[in-house]
Structure formats: C-alpha cells, structure tokens
Protein backbone atom coordinates (compact mmCIF):
# COMPACT_ATOMS: atom_id res chain seq x y z
CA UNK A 1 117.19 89.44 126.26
CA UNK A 2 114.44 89.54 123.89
CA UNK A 3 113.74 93.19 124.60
CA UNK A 4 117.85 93.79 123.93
CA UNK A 5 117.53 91.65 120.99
CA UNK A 6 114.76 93.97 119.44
CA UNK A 7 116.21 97.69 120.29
CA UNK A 8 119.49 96.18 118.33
CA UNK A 9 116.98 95.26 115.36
CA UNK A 10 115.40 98.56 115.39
CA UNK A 11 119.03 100.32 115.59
CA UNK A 12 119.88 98.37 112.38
CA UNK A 13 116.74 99.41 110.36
CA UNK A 14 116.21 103.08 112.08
CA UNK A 15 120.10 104.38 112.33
CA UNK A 16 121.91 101.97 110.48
CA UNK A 17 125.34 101.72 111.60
CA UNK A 18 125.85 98.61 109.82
CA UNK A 19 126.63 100.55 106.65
CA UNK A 20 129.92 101.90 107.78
CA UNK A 21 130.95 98.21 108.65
CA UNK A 22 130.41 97.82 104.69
CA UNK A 23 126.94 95.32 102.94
CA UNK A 24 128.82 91.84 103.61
CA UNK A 25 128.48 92.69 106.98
CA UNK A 26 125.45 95.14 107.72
CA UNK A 27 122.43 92.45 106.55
CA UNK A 28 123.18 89.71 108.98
CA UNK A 29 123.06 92.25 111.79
CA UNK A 30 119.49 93.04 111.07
CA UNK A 31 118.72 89.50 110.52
CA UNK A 32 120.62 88.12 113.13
CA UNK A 33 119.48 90.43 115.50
CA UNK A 34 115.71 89.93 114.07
CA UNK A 35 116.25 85.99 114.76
CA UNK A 36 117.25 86.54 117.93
CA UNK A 37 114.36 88.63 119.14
CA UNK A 38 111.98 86.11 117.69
CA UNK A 39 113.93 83.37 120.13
CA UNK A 40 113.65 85.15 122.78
CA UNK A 41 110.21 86.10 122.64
CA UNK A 42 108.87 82.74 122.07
CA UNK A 43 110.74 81.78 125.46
CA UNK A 44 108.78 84.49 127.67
CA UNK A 45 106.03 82.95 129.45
CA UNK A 46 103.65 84.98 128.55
CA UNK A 47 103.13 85.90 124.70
CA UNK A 48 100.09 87.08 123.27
CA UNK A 49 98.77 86.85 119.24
CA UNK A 50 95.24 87.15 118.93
CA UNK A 51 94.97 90.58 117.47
CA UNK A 52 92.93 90.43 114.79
CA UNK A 53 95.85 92.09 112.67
CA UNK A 54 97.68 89.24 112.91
CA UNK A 55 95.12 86.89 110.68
CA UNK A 56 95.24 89.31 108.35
CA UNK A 57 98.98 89.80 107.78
CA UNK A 58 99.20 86.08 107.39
CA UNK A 59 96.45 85.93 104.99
CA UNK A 60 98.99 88.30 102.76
CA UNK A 61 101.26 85.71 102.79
CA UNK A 62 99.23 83.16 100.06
CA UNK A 63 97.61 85.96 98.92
CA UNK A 64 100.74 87.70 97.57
CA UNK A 65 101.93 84.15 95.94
CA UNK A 66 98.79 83.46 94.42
CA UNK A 67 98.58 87.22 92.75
CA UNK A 68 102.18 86.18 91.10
CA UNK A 69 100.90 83.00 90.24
CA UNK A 70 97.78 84.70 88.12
CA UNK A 71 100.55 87.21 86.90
CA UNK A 72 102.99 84.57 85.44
CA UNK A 73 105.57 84.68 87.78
CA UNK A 74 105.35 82.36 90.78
CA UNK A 75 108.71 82.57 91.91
CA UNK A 76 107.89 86.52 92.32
CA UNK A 77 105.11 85.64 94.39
CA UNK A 78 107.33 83.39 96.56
CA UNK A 79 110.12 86.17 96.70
CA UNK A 80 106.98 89.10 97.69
CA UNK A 81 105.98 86.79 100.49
CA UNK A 82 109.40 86.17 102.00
CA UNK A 83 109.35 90.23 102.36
CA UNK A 84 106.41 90.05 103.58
CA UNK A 85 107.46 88.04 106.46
CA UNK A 86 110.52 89.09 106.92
CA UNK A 87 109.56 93.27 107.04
CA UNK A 88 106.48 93.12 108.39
CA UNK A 89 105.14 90.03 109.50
CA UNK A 90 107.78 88.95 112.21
CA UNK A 91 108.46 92.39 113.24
CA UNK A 92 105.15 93.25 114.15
CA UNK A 93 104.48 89.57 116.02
CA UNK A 94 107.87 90.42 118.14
CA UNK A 95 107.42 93.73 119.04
CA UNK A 96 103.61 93.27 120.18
CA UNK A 97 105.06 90.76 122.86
CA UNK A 98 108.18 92.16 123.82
CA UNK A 99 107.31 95.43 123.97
CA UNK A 100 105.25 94.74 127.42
CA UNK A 101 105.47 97.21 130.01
CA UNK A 102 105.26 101.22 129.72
CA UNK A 103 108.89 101.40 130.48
CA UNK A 104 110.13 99.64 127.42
CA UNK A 105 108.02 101.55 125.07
CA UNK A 106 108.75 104.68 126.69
CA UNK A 107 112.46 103.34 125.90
CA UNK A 108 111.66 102.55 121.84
CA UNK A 109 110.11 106.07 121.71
CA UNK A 110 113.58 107.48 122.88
CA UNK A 111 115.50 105.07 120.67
CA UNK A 112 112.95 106.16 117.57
CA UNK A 113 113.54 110.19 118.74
CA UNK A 114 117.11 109.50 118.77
CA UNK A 115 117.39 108.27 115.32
CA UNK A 116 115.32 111.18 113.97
CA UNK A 117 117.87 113.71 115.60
CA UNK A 118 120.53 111.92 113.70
CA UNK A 119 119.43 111.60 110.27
CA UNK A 120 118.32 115.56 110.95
CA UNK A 121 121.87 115.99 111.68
CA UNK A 122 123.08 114.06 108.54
CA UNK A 123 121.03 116.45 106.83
CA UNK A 124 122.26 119.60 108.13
CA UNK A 125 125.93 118.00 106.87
CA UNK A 126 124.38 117.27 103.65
CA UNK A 127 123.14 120.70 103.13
CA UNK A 128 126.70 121.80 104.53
CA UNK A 129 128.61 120.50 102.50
CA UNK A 130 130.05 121.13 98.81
CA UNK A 131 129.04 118.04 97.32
CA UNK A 132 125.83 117.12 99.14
CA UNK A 133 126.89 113.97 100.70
CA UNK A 134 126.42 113.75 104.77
CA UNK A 135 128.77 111.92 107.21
CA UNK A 136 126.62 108.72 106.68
CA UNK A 137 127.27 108.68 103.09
CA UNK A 138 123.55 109.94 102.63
CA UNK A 139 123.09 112.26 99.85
CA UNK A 140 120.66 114.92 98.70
CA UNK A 141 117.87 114.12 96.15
CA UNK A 142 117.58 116.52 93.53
CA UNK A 143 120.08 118.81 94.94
CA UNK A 144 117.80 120.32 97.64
CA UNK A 145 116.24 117.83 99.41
CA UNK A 146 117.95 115.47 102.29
CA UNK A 147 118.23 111.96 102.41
CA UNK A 148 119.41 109.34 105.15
CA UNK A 149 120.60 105.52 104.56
CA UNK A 150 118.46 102.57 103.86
CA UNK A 151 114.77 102.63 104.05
CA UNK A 152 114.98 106.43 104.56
CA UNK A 153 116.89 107.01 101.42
CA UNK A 154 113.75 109.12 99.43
CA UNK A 155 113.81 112.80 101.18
CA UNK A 156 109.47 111.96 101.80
CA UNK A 157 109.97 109.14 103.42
CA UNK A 158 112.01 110.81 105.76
CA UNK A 159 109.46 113.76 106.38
CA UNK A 160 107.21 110.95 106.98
CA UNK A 161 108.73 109.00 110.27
CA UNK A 162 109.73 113.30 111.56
CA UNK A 163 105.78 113.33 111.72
CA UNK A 164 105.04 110.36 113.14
CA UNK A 165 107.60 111.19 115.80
CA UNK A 166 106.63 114.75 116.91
CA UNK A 167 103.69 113.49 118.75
CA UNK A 168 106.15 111.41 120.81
CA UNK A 169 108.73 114.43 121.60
CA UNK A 170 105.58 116.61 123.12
CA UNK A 171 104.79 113.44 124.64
CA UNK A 172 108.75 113.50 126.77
CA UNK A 173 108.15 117.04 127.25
CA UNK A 174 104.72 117.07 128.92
CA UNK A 175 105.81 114.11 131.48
CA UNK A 176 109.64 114.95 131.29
CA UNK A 177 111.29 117.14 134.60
CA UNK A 178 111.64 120.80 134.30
CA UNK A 179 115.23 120.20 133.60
CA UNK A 180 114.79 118.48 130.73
CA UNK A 181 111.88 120.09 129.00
CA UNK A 182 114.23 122.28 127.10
CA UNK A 183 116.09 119.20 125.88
CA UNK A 184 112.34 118.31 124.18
CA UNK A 185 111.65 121.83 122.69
CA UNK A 186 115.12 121.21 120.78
CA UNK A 187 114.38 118.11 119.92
CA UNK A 188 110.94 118.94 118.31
CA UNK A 189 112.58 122.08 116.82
CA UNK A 190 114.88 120.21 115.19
CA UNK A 191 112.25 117.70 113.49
CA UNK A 192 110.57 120.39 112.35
CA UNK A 193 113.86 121.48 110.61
CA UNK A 194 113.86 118.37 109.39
CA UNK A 195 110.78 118.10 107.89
CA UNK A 196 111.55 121.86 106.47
CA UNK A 197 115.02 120.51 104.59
CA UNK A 198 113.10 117.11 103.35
CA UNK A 199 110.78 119.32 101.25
CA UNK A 200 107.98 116.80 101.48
CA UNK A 201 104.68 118.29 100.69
CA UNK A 202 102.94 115.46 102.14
CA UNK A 203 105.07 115.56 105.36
CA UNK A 204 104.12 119.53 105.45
CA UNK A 205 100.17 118.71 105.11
CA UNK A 206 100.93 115.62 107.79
CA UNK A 207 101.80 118.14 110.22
CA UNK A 208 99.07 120.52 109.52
CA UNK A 209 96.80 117.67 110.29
CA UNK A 210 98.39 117.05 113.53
CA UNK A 211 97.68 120.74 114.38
CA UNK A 212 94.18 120.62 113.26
CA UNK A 213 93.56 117.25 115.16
CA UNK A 214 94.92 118.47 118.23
CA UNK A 215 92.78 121.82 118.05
CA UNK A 216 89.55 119.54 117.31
CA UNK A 217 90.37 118.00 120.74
CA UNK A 218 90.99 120.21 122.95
CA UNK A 219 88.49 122.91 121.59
CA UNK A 220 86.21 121.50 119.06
CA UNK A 221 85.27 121.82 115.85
CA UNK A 222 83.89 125.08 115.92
CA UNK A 223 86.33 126.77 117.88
CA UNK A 224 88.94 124.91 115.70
CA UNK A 225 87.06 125.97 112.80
CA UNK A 226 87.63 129.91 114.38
CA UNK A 227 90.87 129.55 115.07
CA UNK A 228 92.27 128.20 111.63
CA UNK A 229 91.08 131.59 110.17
CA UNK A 230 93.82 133.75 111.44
CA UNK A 231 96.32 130.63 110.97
CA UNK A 232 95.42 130.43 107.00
CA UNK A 233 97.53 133.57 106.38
CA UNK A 234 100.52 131.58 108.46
CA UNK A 235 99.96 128.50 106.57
CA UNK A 236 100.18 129.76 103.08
CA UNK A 237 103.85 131.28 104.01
CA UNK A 238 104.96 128.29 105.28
CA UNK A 239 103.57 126.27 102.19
CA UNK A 240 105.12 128.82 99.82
CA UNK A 241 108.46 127.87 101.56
CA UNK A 242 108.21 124.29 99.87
CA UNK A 243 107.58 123.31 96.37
CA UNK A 244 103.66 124.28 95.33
CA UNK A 245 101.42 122.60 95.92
CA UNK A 246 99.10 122.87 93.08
CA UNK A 247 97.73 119.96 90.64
CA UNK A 248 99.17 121.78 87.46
CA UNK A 249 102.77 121.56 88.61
CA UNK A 250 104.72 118.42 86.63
CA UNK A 251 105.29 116.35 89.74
CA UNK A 252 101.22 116.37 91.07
CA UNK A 253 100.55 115.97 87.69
CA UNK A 254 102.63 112.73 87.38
CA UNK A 255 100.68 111.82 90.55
CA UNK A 256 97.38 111.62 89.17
CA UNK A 257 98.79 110.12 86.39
CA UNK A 258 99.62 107.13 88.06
CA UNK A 259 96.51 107.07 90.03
CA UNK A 260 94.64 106.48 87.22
CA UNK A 261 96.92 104.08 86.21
CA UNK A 262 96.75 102.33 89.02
CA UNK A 263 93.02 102.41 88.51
CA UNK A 264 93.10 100.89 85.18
CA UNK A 265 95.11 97.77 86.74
CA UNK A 266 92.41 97.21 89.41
CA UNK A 267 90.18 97.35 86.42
CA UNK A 268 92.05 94.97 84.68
CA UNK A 269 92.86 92.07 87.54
CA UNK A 270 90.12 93.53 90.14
CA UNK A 271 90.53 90.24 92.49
CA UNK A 272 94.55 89.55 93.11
CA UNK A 273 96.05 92.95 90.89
CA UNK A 274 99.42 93.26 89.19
CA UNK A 275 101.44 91.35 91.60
CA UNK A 276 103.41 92.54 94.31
CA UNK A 277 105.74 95.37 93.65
CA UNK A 278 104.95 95.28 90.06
CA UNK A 279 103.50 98.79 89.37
CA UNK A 280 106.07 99.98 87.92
CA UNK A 281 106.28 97.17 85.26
CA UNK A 282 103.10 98.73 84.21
CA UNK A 283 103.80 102.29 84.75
CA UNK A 284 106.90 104.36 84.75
CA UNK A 285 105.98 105.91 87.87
CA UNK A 286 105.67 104.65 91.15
CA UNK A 287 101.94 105.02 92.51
CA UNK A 288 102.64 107.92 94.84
CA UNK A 289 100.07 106.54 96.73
CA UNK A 290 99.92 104.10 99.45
CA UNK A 291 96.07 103.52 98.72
CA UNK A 292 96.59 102.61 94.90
CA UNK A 293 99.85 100.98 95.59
CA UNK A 294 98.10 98.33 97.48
CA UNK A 295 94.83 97.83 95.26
CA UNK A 296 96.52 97.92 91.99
CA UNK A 297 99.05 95.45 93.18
CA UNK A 298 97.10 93.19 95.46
CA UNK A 299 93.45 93.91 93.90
CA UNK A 300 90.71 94.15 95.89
CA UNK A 301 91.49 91.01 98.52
CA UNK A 302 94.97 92.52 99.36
CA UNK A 303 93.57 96.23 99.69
CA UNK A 304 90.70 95.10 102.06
CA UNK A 305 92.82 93.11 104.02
CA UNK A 306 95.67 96.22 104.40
CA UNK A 307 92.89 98.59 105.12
CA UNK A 308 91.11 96.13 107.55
CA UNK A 309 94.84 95.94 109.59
CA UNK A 310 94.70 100.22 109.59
CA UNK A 311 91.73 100.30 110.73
CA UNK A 312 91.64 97.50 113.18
CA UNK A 313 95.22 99.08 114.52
CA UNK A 314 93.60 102.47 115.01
CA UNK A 315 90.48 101.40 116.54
CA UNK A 316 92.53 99.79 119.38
CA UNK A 317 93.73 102.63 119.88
CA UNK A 318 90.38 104.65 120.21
CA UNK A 319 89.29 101.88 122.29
CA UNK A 320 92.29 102.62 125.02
CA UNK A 321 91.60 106.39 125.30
CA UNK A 322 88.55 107.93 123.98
CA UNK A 323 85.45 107.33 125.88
CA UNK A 324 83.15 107.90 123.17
CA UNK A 325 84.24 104.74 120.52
CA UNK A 326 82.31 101.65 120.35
CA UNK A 327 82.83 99.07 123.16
CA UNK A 328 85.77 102.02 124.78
CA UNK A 329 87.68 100.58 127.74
CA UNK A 330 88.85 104.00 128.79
CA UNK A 331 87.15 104.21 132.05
CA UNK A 332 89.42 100.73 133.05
CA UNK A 333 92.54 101.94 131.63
CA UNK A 334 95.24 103.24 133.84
CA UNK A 335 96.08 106.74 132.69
CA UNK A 336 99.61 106.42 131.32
CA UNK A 337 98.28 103.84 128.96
CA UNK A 338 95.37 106.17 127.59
CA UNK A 339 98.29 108.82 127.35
CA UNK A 340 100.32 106.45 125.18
CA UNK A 341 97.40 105.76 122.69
CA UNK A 342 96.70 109.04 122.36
CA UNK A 343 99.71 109.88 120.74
CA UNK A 344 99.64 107.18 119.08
CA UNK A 345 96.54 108.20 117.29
CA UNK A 346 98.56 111.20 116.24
CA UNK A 347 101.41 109.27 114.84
CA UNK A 348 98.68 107.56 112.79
CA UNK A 349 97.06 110.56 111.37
CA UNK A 350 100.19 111.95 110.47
CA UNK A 351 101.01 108.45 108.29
CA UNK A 352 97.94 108.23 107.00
CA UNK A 353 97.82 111.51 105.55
CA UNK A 354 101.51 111.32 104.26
CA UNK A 355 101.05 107.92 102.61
CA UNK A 356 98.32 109.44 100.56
CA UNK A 357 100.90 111.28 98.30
CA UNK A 358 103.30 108.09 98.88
CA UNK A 359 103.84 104.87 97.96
CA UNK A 360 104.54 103.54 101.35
CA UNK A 361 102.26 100.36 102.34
CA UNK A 362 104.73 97.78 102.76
CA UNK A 363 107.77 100.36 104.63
CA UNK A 364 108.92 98.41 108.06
CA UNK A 365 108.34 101.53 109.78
CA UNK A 366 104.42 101.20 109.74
CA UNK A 367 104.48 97.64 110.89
CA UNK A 368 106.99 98.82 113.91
CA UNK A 369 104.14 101.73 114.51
CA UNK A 370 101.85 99.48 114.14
CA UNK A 371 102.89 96.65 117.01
CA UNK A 372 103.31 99.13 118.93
CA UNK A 373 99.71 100.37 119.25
CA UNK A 374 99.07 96.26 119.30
CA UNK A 375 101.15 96.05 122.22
CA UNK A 376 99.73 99.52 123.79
CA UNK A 377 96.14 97.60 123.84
CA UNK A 378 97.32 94.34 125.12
CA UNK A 379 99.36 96.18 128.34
CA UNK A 380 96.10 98.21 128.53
CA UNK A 381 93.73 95.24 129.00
CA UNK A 382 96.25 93.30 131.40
CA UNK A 383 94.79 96.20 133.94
CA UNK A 384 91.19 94.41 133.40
CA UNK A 385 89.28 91.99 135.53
CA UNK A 386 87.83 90.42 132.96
CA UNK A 387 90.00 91.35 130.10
CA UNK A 388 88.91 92.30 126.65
CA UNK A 389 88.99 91.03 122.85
CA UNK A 390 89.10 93.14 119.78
CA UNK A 391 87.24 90.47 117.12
CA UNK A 392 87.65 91.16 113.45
CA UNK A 393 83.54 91.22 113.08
CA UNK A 394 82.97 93.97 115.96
CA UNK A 395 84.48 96.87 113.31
CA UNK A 396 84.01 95.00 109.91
CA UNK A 397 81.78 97.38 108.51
CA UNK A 398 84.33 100.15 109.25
CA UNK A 399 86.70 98.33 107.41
CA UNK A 400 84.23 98.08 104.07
CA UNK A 401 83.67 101.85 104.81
CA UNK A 402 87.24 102.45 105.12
CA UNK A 403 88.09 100.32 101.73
CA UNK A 404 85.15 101.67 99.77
CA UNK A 405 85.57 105.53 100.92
CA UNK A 406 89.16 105.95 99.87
CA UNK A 407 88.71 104.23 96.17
CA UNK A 408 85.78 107.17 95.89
CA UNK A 409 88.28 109.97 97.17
CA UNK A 410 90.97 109.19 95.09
CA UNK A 411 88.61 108.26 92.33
CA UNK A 412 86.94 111.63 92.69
CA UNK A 413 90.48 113.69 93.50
CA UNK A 414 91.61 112.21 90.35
CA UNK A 415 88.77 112.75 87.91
CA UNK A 416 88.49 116.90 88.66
CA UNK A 417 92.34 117.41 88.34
CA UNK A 418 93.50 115.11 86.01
C-alpha cells in the first residue's frame, strides 16, 4: 500500500493529471496521496533513517525560521519551513523506505521515463500548434521554447529531469529483451528531442558531461581526452543549434549579474543570508544558480548543510559501485545494485552540472533523486553480514572541500566575465 501510495504521489508531481480535474481538486491529491504514503510506511516493519542526509534536512528546518527571524519576517521563516517539509523533507524520508527492493525502483524509473515521454509529447503539440499551447494546457516560453505543467513549467527545468533520465533509458535498454530494445532507442531519442525543443543551454552542457563521464570510464582520461578531439567539430554544431553560449550575450550576462549579487548578500548576512526564497526581493533576477541560490539565501550554515546532503548522497553512491572510493563496499554488493548506482551517479552529474546555470536547490525532483540513491545504499547493505554505516564525519572534509571549491569557481567564473 505504501509503495501504491507513493507512485500516485509521484504521478501527481511528475505528470500531473490533477490539473485537468481543475486547482480545488488537484492539491489534495498530492497531499493526500503524500499522507498516505507516510502512513503506510511507518506501518512496515522494517524502516530505516539513519542516513546522514536525514540530520541535515532537519537541521534546515530551524535553520530556515531562524534566517527569517534575523530578516524581519518570522512568519516567512515558518511558511519556508513548512515547504521544506512538505517538498523535500517527507518525500525523501518515504521514498528511502518504501522504495526497498530492485523491483520497485526499477518500477519508479519506468514511471519517471514515462512522464518524460509525455511532457516530450506535450511539447511536440506545443510546437504544433498555432498558438503554442499543448494538450496539457502547457505553453511555450518565449515563443520557442517548451514548457510542461507544474514544477516543470520553466523550458530548463524541463531539460534538466530529460538528463537526469537518459542514464535510466540506456539503463532498460542494456538489461531489457531484444524485443524491446527498440522501444528504449525511441525512448532516449525522444528525450533527446526533448532536450533539443527546451533550448536549455545548461541541459545541452548536462548531456555533454554525461558523454564525457561515460568515456572517462570506460576508456580513461587519456583516451577520452583523444577521442573528444574529433567530437569538438560535432559539438560546436550541435551548440550552434541552441542559443550561444557566450558570456557577452544579455541572458549570461544577467547571470553573472546575479551571481555577484548573490555574493554581495552572503557578504552582507554571511551566517543565516537573505531568508528563504528572498533573492529576488534583493535582485530582479533569480540567481540562475543553484550554488548562490542556497548561500545567498541560507548563508553559509544553510549552504554547508545543502552541499554536505550532495555530497553525502553521491558518496553512497560511489561507495555501492566503484571499488576505488574510501571505505567501497563494491566487492559485497550484488551486481544489479552496483548497476543501479552507477546510473545513478550519472543522473547526478547531469543535475549538478545543470543546476549550475539554475536556480534549482529546493525543486522536489532532487529530493525524489536523491532518496532514491538513499534507498539504493540501504538495499545494497541489506546483502552484508555485518552491514555498513555511512557517518557524517567519515566524508566531512569532502563536504568543506565541496562548500569551499564551488564559492572559488563561481567567484572566479564571475570575476573574468563579468
């Protein structure tokens, strides 16, 4: 029940179909349906929470109210944490549990792959037609670029979750039958039509970066290195298909502008920031960065807190696959595990290289990543004798790495274009 309860969440905030039942009706499905998954998960007998992430979501929570508190607005802070534990927090604590056996995540990758192929679709309609507007009611931004419903309703957004799914198509494909491996190549066609009609620069480099991690894997960086020469000329046609990429151009100028705005309001309230969601009460621009988003809102507790939950999240990961990471469990994992958290690691890379042109820290779709690879480590470790911990202290230093090295790359990005 719990696992029915949470595919029916994800339907409401992936596809959406509560929006042609009209807004009275659509947000009590995904609470409802939310609620109910919670329920049921606390009812299995076994449940699992001590994932280091977890501490440090829930240290958001008084974090967020205490930056509106220092900001003026209290009942701000209040309203920031209730998102915050609504969007992110419970989501990610249910689908860790629930999400328990191979099986049902193989079944949420489907679900996921499914919804991409219809907002793809919608866009094709929006495209299509005369006015722009698709059979969901979705519309193109700025005349070009498409659009699906809710949290998908910003055309990069969109190119974003079409990269973090084409690891999991090539995933179907390589352990699909030969009579549906063609079903696959369409499907992964199609995202990348997709990602082609969003127009998203940063979903364009996101899937470059897939390509480059997977030829660092399987050949090296040399080879890779080799290899990327003759694939330059490729890659510049492709680019010059979308909008340029170059920091003169009005939009990547408007960018760095709000970088170093963002800057200037970690400067100004380095410990607890602006306040949650409040950049653009200081700047007319969102932060088109994830990064800044999170430092110039939450200051310097919130950002090392968000950055230790990426980092923790991916280093779970590396711990279920590669054999080379720091305390690795590879050799113990079952191989359909290690599969699963490999392509995992390339949904990650292709998020974290999108969100650095986007201002997508708190988006439900990272969290439901996110649990995910959570719930990837804990079905890996059932396997074990003697189990295994992840512990907050083991990768700390990565995290201060992590947090430090980004401020200095955007820092430095910013000062020799702006």
């Amino acid at each position: 029940m719990a696992f029915a309860a949470l595919l029916a969440y994800l339907v409401f905030v992936f596809i959406r179909p509560q929006e042609f039942y009209g807004p009275m009706l659509g947000l009590p499905l995904v609470k409802y349906s939310l609620i109910l998954a919670a329920l049921f998960m606390f009812t299995q007998k076994k449940r699992e929470f001590d994932a280091s992430q977890n501490v440090l979501l829930f240290a958001l929570l008084p974090l967020v109210i205490l930056s509106g508190l220092f900001n003026g607005w209290l009942g701000g802070g209040i309203a920031a944490a209730e998102t915050v534990l609504t969007t992110m927090i419970l989501p990610f604590l249910i689908i860790q549990n629930v999400v328990n056996t191979l099986r049902k995540q193989q079944a949420v990758l489907l679900l996921l792959i499914l919804a991409g192929l219809i907002m793809v679709s919608d866009g094709i309609a929006q495209k299509a037609s005369e006015e722009g507007i698709g059979w969901s009611g979705a519309q193109l931004s700025q005349g070009t670029r498409i659009t699906y419903l809710g949290i998908f309703n910003d055309p990069n957004d969109l190119g974003m979750f079409f990269v973090m799914l084409l690891p999991c198509v090539m995933y179907f494909f390589r352990h699909s039958i030969a009579l549906l491996k063609p079903l696959f190549l369409i499907a992964l066609s199609y995202l990348m039509y997709g990602i082609y009609l969003t127009n998203s620069r940063g979903a364009l480099l996101g899937t470059m970066a897939l390509l480059g991690f997977w030829f660092y894997l399987r050949y090296g960086l040399k080879k890779s290195m080799l290899l990327a020469l003759p694939a330059l000329p490729v890659a510049l046609i492709v680019m010059g298909k979308f909008r340029e990429i170059d920091a003169e151009e009005a939009s990547a100028a408007g960018r760095l502008d709000a970088w170093y705005e963002g800057f200037q309001m970690l400067f100004w309230k380095p410990v607890f920031g602006v306040g949650f969601g409040n950049f653009t009460d200081h700047h007319y621009l969102t932060a088109h960065n994830s990064f800044v988003l999170v430092f110039s809102e939450l200051g310097l507790a919130g950002y090392f807190l968000w950055i230790g939950f990426l980092v923790i999240s991916g280093m779970m990961l590396l711990r279920v696959w590669h054999p080379d990471v720091r305390q690795s469990i590879s050799a113990k994992v079952v191989p359909g595990e290690q599969e699963i958290a490999r392509v995992f690691t390339f949904s990650m890379i292709g998020y974290l290289v999108t969100c650095f042109f986007l201002s997508r820290a708190y988006t439900p779709m990272l969290y439901v990543f996110c649990a995910m690879f959570v719930a990837t480590f804990y079905r890996a470790r059932a396997s074990m004798p003697d189990g295994c911990e992840i512990r907050f202290g083991d990768f700390s230093r990565y995290i201060w790495m992590a947090m430090f090295g980004t401020m200095f790359m955007i820092y430095l990005a910013m000062k020799l274009f702006l």
